[in-house]
PDB file of N, CA and C in Angstrom:
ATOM      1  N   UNK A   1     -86.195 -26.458 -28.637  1.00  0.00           N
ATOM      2  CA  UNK A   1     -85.185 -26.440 -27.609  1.00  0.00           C
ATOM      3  C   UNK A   1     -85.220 -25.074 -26.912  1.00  0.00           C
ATOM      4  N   UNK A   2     -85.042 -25.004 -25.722  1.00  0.00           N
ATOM      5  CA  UNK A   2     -85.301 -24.061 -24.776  1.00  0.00           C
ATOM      6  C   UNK A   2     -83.577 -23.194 -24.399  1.00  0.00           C
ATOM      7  N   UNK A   3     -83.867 -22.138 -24.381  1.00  0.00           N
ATOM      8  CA  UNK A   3     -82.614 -21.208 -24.296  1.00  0.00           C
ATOM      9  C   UNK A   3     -82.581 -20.994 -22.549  1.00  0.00           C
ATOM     10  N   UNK A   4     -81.159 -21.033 -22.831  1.00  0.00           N
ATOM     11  CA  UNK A   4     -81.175 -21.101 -20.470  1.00  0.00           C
ATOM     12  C   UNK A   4     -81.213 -19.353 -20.390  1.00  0.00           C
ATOM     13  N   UNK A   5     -82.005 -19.767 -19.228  1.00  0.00           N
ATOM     14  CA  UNK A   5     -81.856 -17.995 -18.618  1.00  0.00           C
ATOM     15  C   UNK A   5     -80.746 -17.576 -18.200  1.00  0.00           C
ATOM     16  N   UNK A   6     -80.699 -16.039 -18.564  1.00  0.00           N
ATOM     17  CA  UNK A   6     -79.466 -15.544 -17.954  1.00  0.00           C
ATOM     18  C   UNK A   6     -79.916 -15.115 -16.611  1.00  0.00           C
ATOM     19  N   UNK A   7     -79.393 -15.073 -15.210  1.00  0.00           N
ATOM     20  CA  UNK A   7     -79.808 -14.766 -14.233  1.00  0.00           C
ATOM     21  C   UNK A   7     -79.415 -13.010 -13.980  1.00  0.00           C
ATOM     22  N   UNK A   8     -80.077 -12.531 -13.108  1.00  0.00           N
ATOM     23  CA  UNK A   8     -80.205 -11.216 -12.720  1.00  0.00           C
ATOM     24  C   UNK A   8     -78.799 -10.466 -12.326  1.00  0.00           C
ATOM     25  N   UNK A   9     -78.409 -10.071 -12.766  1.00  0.00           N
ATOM     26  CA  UNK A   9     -76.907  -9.310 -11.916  1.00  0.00           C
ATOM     27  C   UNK A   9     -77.140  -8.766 -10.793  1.00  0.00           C
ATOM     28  N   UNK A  10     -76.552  -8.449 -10.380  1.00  0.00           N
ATOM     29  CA  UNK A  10     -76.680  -7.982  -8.992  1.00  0.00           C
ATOM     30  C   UNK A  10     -75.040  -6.833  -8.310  1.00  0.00           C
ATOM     31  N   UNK A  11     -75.332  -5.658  -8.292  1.00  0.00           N
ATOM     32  CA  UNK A  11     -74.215  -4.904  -7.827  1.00  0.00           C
ATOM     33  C   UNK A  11     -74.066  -5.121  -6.298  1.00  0.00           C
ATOM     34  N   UNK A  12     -72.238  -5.758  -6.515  1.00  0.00           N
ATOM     35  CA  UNK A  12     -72.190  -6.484  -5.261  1.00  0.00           C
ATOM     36  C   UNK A  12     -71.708  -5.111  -3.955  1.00  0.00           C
ATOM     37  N   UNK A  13     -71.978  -3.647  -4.796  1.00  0.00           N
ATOM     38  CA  UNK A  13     -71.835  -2.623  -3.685  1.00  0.00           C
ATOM     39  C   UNK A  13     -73.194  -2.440  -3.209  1.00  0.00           C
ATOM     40  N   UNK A  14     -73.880  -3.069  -3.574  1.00  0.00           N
ATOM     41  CA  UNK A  14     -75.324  -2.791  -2.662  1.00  0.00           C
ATOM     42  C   UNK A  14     -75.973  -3.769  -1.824  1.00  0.00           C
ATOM     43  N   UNK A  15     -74.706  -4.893  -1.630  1.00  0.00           N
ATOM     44  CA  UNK A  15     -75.441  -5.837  -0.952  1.00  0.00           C
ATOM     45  C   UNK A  15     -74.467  -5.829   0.533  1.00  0.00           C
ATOM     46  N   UNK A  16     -75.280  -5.806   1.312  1.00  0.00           N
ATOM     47  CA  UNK A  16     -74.728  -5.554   2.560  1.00  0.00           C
ATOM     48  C   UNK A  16     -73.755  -6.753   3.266  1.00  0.00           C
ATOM     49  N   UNK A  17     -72.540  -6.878   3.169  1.00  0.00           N
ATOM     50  CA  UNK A  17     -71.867  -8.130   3.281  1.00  0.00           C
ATOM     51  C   UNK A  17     -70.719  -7.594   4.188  1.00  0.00           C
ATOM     52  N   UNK A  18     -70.097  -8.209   5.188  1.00  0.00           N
ATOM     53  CA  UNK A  18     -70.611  -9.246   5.365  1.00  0.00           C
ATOM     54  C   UNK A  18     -72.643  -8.765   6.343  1.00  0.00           C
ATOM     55  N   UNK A  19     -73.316  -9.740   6.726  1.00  0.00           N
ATOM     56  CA  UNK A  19     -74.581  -9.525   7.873  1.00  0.00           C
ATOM     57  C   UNK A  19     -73.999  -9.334   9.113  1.00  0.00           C
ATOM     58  N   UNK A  20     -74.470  -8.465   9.588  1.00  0.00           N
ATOM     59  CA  UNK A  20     -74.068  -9.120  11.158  1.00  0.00           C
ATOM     60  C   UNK A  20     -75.703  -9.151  11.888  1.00  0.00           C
ATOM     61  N   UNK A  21     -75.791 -10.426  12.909  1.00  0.00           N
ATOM     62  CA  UNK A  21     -76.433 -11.074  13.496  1.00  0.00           C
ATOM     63  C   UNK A  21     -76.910  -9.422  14.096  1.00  0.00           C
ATOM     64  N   UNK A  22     -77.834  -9.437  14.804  1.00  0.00           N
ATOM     65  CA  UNK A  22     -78.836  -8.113  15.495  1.00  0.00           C
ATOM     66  C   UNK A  22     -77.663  -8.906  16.552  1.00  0.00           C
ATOM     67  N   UNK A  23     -77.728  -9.673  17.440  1.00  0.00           N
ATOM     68  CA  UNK A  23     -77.084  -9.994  18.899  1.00  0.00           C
ATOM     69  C   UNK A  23     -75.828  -9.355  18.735  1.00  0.00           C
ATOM     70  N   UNK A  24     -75.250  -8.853  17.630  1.00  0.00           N
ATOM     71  CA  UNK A  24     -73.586  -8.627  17.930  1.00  0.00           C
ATOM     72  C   UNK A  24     -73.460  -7.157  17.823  1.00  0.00           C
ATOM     73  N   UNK A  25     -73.141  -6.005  18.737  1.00  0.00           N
ATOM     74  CA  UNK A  25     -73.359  -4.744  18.409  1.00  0.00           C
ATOM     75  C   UNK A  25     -71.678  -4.258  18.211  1.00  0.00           C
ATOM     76  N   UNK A  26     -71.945  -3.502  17.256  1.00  0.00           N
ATOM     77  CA  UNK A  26     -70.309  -2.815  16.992  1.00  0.00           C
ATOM     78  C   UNK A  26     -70.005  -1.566  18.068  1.00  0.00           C
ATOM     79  N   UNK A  27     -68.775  -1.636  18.613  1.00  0.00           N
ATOM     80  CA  UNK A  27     -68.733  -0.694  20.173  1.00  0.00           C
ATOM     81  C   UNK A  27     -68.127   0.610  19.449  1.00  0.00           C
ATOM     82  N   UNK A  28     -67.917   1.474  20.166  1.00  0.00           N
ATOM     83  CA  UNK A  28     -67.595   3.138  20.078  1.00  0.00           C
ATOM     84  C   UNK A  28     -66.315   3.232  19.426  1.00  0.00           C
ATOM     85  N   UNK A  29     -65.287   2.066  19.728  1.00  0.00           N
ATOM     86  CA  UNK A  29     -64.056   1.499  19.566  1.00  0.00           C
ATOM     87  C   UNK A  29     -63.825   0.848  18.086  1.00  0.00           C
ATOM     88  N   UNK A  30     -64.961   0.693  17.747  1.00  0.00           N
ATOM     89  CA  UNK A  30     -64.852  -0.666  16.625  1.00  0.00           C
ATOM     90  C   UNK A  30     -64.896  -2.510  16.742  1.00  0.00           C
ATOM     91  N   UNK A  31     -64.620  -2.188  17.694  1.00  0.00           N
ATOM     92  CA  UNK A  31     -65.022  -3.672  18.421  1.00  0.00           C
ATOM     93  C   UNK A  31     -66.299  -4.036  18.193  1.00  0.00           C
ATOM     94  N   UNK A  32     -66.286  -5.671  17.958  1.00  0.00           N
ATOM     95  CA  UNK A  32     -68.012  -6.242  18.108  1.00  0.00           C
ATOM     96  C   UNK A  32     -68.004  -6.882  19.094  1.00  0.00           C
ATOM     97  N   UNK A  33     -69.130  -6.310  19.913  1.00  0.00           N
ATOM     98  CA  UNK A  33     -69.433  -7.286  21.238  1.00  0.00           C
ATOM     99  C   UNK A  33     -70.888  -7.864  20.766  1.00  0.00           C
ATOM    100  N   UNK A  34     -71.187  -9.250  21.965  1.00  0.00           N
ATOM    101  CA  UNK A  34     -72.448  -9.580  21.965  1.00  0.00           C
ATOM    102  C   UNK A  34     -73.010  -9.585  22.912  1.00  0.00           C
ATOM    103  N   UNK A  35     -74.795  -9.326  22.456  1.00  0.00           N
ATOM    104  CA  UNK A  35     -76.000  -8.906  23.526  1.00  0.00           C
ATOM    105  C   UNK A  35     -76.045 -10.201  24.703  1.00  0.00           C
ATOM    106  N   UNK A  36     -75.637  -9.420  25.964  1.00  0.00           N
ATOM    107  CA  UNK A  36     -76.223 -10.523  27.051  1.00  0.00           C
ATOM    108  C   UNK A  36     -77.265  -9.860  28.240  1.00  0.00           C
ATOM    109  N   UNK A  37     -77.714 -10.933  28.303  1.00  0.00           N
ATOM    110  CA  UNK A  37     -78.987 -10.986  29.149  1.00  0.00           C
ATOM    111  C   UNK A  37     -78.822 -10.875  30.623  1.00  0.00           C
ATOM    112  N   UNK A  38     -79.772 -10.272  31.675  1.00  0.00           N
ATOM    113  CA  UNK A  38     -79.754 -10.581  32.714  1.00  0.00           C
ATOM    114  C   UNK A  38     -81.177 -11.140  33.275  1.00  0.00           C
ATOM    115  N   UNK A  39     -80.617 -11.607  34.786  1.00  0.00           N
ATOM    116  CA  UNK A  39     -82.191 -12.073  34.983  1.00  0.00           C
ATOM    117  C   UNK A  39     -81.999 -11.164  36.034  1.00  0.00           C
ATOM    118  N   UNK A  40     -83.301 -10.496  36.001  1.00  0.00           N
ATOM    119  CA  UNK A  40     -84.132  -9.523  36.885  1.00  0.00           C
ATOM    120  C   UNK A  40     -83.920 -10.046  38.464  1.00  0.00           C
ATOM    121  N   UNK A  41     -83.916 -11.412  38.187  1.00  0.00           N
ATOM    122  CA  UNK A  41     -84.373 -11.822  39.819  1.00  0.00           C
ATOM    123  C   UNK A  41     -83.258 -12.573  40.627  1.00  0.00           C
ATOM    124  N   UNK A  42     -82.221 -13.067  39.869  1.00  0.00           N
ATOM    125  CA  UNK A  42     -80.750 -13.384  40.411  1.00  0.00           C
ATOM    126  C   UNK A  42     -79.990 -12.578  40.494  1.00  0.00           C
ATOM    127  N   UNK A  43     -79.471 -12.285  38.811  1.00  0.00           N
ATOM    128  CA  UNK A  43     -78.390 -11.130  38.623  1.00  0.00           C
ATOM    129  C   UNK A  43     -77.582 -12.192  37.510  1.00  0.00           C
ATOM    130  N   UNK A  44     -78.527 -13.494  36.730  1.00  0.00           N
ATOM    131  CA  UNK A  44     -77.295 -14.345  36.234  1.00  0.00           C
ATOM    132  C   UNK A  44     -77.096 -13.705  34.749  1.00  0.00           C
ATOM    133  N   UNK A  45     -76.118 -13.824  34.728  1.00  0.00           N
ATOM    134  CA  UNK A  45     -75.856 -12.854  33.284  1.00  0.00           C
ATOM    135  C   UNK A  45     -75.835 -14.502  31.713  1.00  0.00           C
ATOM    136  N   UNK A  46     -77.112 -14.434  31.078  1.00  0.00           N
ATOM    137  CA  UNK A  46     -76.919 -15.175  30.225  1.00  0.00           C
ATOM    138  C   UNK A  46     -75.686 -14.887  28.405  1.00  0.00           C
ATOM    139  N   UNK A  47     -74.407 -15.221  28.424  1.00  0.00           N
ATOM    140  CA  UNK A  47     -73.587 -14.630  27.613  1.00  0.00           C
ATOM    141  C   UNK A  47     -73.681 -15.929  26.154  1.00  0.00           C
ATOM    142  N   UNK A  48     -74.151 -15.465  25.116  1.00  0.00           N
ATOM    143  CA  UNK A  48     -74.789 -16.116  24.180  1.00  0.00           C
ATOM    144  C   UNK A  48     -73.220 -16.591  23.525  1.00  0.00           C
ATOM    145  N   UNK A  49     -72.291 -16.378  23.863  1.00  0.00           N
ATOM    146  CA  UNK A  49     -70.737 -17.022  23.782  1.00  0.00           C
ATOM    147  C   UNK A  49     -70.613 -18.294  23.984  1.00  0.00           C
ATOM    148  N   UNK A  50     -71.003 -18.367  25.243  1.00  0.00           N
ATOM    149  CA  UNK A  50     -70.614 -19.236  26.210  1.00  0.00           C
ATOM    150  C   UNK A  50     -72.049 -20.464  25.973  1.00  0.00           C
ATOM    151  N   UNK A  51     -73.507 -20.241  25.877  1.00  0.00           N
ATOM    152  CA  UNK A  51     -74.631 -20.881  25.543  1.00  0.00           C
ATOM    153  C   UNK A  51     -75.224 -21.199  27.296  1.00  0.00           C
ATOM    154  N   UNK A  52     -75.702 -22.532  27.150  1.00  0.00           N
ATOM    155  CA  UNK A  52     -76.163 -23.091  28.578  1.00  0.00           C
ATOM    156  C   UNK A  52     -76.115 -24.681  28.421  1.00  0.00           C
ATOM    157  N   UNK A  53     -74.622 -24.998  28.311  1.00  0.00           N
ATOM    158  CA  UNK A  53     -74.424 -26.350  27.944  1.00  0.00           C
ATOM    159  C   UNK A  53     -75.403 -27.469  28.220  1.00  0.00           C
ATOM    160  N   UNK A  54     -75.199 -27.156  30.002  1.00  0.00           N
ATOM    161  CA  UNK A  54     -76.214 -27.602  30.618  1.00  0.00           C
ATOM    162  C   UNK A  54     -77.520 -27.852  30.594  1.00  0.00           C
ATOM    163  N   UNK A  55     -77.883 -27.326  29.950  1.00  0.00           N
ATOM    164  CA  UNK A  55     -79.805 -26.900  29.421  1.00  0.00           C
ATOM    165  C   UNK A  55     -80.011 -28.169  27.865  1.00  0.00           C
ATOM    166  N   UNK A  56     -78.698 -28.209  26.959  1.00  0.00           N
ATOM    167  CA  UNK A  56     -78.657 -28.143  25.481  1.00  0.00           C
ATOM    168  C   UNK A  56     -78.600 -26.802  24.796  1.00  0.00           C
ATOM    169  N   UNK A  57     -78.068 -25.765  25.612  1.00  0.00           N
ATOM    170  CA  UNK A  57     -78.059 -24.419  24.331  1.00  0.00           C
ATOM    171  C   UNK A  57     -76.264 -24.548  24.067  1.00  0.00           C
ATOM    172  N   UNK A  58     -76.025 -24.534  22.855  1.00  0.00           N
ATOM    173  CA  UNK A  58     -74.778 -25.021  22.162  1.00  0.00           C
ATOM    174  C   UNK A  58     -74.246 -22.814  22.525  1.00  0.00           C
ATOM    175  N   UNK A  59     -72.714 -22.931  22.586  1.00  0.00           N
ATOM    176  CA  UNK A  59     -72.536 -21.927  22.407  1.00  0.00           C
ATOM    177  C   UNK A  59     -72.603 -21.204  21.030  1.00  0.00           C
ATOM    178  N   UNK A  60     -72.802 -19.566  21.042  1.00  0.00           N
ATOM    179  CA  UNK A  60     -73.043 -19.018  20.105  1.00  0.00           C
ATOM    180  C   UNK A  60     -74.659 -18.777  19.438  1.00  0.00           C
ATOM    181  N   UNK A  61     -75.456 -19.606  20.461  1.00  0.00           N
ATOM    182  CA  UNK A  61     -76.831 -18.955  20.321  1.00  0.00           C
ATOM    183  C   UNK A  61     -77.608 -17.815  21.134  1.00  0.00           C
ATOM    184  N   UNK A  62     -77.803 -16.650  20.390  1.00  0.00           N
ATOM    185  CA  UNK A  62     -78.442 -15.591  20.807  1.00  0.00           C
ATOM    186  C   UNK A  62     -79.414 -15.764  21.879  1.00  0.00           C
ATOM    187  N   UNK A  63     -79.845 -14.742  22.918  1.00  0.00           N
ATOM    188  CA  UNK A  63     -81.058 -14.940  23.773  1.00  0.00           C
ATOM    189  C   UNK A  63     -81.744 -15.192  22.819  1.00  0.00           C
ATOM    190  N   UNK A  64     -82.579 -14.619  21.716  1.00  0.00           N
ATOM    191  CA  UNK A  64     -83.770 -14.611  21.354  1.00  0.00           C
ATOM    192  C   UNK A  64     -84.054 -16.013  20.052  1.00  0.00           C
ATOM    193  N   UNK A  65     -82.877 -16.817  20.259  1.00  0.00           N
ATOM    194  CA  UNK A  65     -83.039 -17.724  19.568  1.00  0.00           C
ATOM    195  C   UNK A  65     -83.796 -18.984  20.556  1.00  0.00           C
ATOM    196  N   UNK A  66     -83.600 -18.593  21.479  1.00  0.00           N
ATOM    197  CA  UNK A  66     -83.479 -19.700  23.255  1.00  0.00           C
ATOM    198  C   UNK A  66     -85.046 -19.907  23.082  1.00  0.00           C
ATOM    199  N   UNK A  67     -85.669 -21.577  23.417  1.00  0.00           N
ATOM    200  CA  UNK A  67     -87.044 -21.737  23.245  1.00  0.00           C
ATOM    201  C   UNK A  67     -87.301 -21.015  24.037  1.00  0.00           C
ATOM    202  N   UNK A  68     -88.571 -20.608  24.193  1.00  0.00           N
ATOM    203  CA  UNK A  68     -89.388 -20.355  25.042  1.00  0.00           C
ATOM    204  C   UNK A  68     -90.022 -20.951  26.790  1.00  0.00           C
ATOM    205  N   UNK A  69     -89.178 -22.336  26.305  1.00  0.00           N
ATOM    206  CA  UNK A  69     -89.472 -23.241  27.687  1.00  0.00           C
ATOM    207  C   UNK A  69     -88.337 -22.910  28.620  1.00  0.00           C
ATOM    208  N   UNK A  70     -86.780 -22.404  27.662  1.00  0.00           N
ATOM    209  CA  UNK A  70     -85.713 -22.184  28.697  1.00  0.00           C
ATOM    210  C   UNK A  70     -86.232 -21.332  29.553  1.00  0.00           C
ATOM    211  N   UNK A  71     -85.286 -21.721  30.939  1.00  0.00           N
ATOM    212  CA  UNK A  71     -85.527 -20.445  31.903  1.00  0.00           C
ATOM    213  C   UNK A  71     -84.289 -20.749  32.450  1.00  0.00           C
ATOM    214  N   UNK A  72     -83.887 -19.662  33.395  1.00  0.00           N
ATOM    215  CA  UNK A  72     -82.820 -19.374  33.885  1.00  0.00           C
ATOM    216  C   UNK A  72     -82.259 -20.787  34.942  1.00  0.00           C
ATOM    217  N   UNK A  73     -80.678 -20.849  34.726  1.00  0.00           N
ATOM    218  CA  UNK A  73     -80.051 -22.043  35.205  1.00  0.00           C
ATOM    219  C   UNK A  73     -80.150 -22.155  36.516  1.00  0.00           C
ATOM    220  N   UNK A  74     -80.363 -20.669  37.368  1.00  0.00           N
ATOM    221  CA  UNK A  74     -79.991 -20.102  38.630  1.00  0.00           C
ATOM    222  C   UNK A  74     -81.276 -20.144  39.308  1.00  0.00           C
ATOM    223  N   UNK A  75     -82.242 -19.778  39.133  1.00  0.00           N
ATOM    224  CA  UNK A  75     -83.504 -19.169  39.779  1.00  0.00           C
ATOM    225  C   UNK A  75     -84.697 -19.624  38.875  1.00  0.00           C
ATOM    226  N   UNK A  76     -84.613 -20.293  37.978  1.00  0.00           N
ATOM    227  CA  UNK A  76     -85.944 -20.979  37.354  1.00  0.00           C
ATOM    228  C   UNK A  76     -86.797 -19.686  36.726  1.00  0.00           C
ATOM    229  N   UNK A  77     -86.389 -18.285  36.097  1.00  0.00           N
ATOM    230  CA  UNK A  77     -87.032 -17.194  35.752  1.00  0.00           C
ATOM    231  C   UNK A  77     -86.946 -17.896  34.482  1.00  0.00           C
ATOM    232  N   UNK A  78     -88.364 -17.124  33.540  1.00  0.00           N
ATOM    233  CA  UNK A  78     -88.438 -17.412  32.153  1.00  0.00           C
ATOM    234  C   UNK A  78     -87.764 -16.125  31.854  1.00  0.00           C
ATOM    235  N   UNK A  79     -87.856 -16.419  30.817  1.00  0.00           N
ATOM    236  CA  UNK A  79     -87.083 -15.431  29.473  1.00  0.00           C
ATOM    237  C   UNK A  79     -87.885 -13.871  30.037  1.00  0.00           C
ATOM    238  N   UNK A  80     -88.854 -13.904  30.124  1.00  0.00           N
ATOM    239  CA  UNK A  80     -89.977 -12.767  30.175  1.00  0.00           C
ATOM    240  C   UNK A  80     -88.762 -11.929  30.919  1.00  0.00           C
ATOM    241  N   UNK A  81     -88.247 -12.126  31.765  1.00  0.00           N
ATOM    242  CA  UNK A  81     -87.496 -11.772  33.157  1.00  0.00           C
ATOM    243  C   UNK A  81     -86.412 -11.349  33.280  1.00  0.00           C
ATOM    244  N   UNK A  82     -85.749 -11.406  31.530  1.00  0.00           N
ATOM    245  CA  UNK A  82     -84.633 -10.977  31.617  1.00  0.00           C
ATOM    246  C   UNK A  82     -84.646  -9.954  30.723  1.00  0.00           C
ATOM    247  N   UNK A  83     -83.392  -8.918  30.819  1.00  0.00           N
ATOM    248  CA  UNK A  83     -83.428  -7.821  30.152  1.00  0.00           C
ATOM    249  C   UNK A  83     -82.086  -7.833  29.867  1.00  0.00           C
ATOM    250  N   UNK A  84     -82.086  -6.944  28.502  1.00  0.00           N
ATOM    251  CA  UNK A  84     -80.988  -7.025  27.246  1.00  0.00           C
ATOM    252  C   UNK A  84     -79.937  -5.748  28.259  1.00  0.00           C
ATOM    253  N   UNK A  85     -78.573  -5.947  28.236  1.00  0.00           N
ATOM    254  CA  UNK A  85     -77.584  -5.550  28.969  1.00  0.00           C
ATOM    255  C   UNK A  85     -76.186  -5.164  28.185  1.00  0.00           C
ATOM    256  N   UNK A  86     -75.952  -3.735  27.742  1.00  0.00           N
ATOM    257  CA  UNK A  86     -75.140  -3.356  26.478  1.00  0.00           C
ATOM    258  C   UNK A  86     -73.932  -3.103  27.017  1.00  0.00           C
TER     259      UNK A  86
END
C-alpha cells in the first residue's frame, strides 16, 4: 500500500497575489487604470473596458489579446498601427 504525498508548502508572503494583468497600470494616485490603444491613422481610441462588441471582442479584453485579423472599427488599420496610450 502506497503512502499519499505530502504536497510542497508554499510561503504565501512570496507569492505575488493578488496578479495584475500587464494591461492594467497602477497611477501616481493609486488608482488602476487600463492600457488603451490608438490608431495612428484616425485617432480611434481602442478602450479594452468597453471591447468592440461589434467585431465579437467581449468587454474586458486587452489590445494584445485582439486576433491578429482585428483591425480598427473606424479606418480598417491593423493592430500594427496602433500605439499603447498611458
Amino acid at each position: 500500500m502506497r503512502k499519499a504525498r505530502r504536497s510542497a508548502s508554499v510561503d504565501i508572503k512570496q507569492v505575488p497575489f493578488p496578479v495584475i494583468p500587464r494591461h492594467i497600470k497602477k497611477s501616481k494616485e493609486g488608482e488602476f487604470t487600463v492600457t488603451k490603444y490608438k490608431c495612428k491613422i484616425c485617432g480611434y481610441i481602442y478602450d479594452p473596458e468597453k471591447g468592440d462588441p461589434g467585431r465579437g471582442v467581449n468587454p474586458g479584453t486587452p489590445f494584445e489579446a485582439l486576433p491578429d485579423t482585428w483591425v480598427c472599427p473606424f479606418c480598417g488599420a491593423s493592430k500594427d498601427k496602433f500605439r499603447r496610450i498611458d
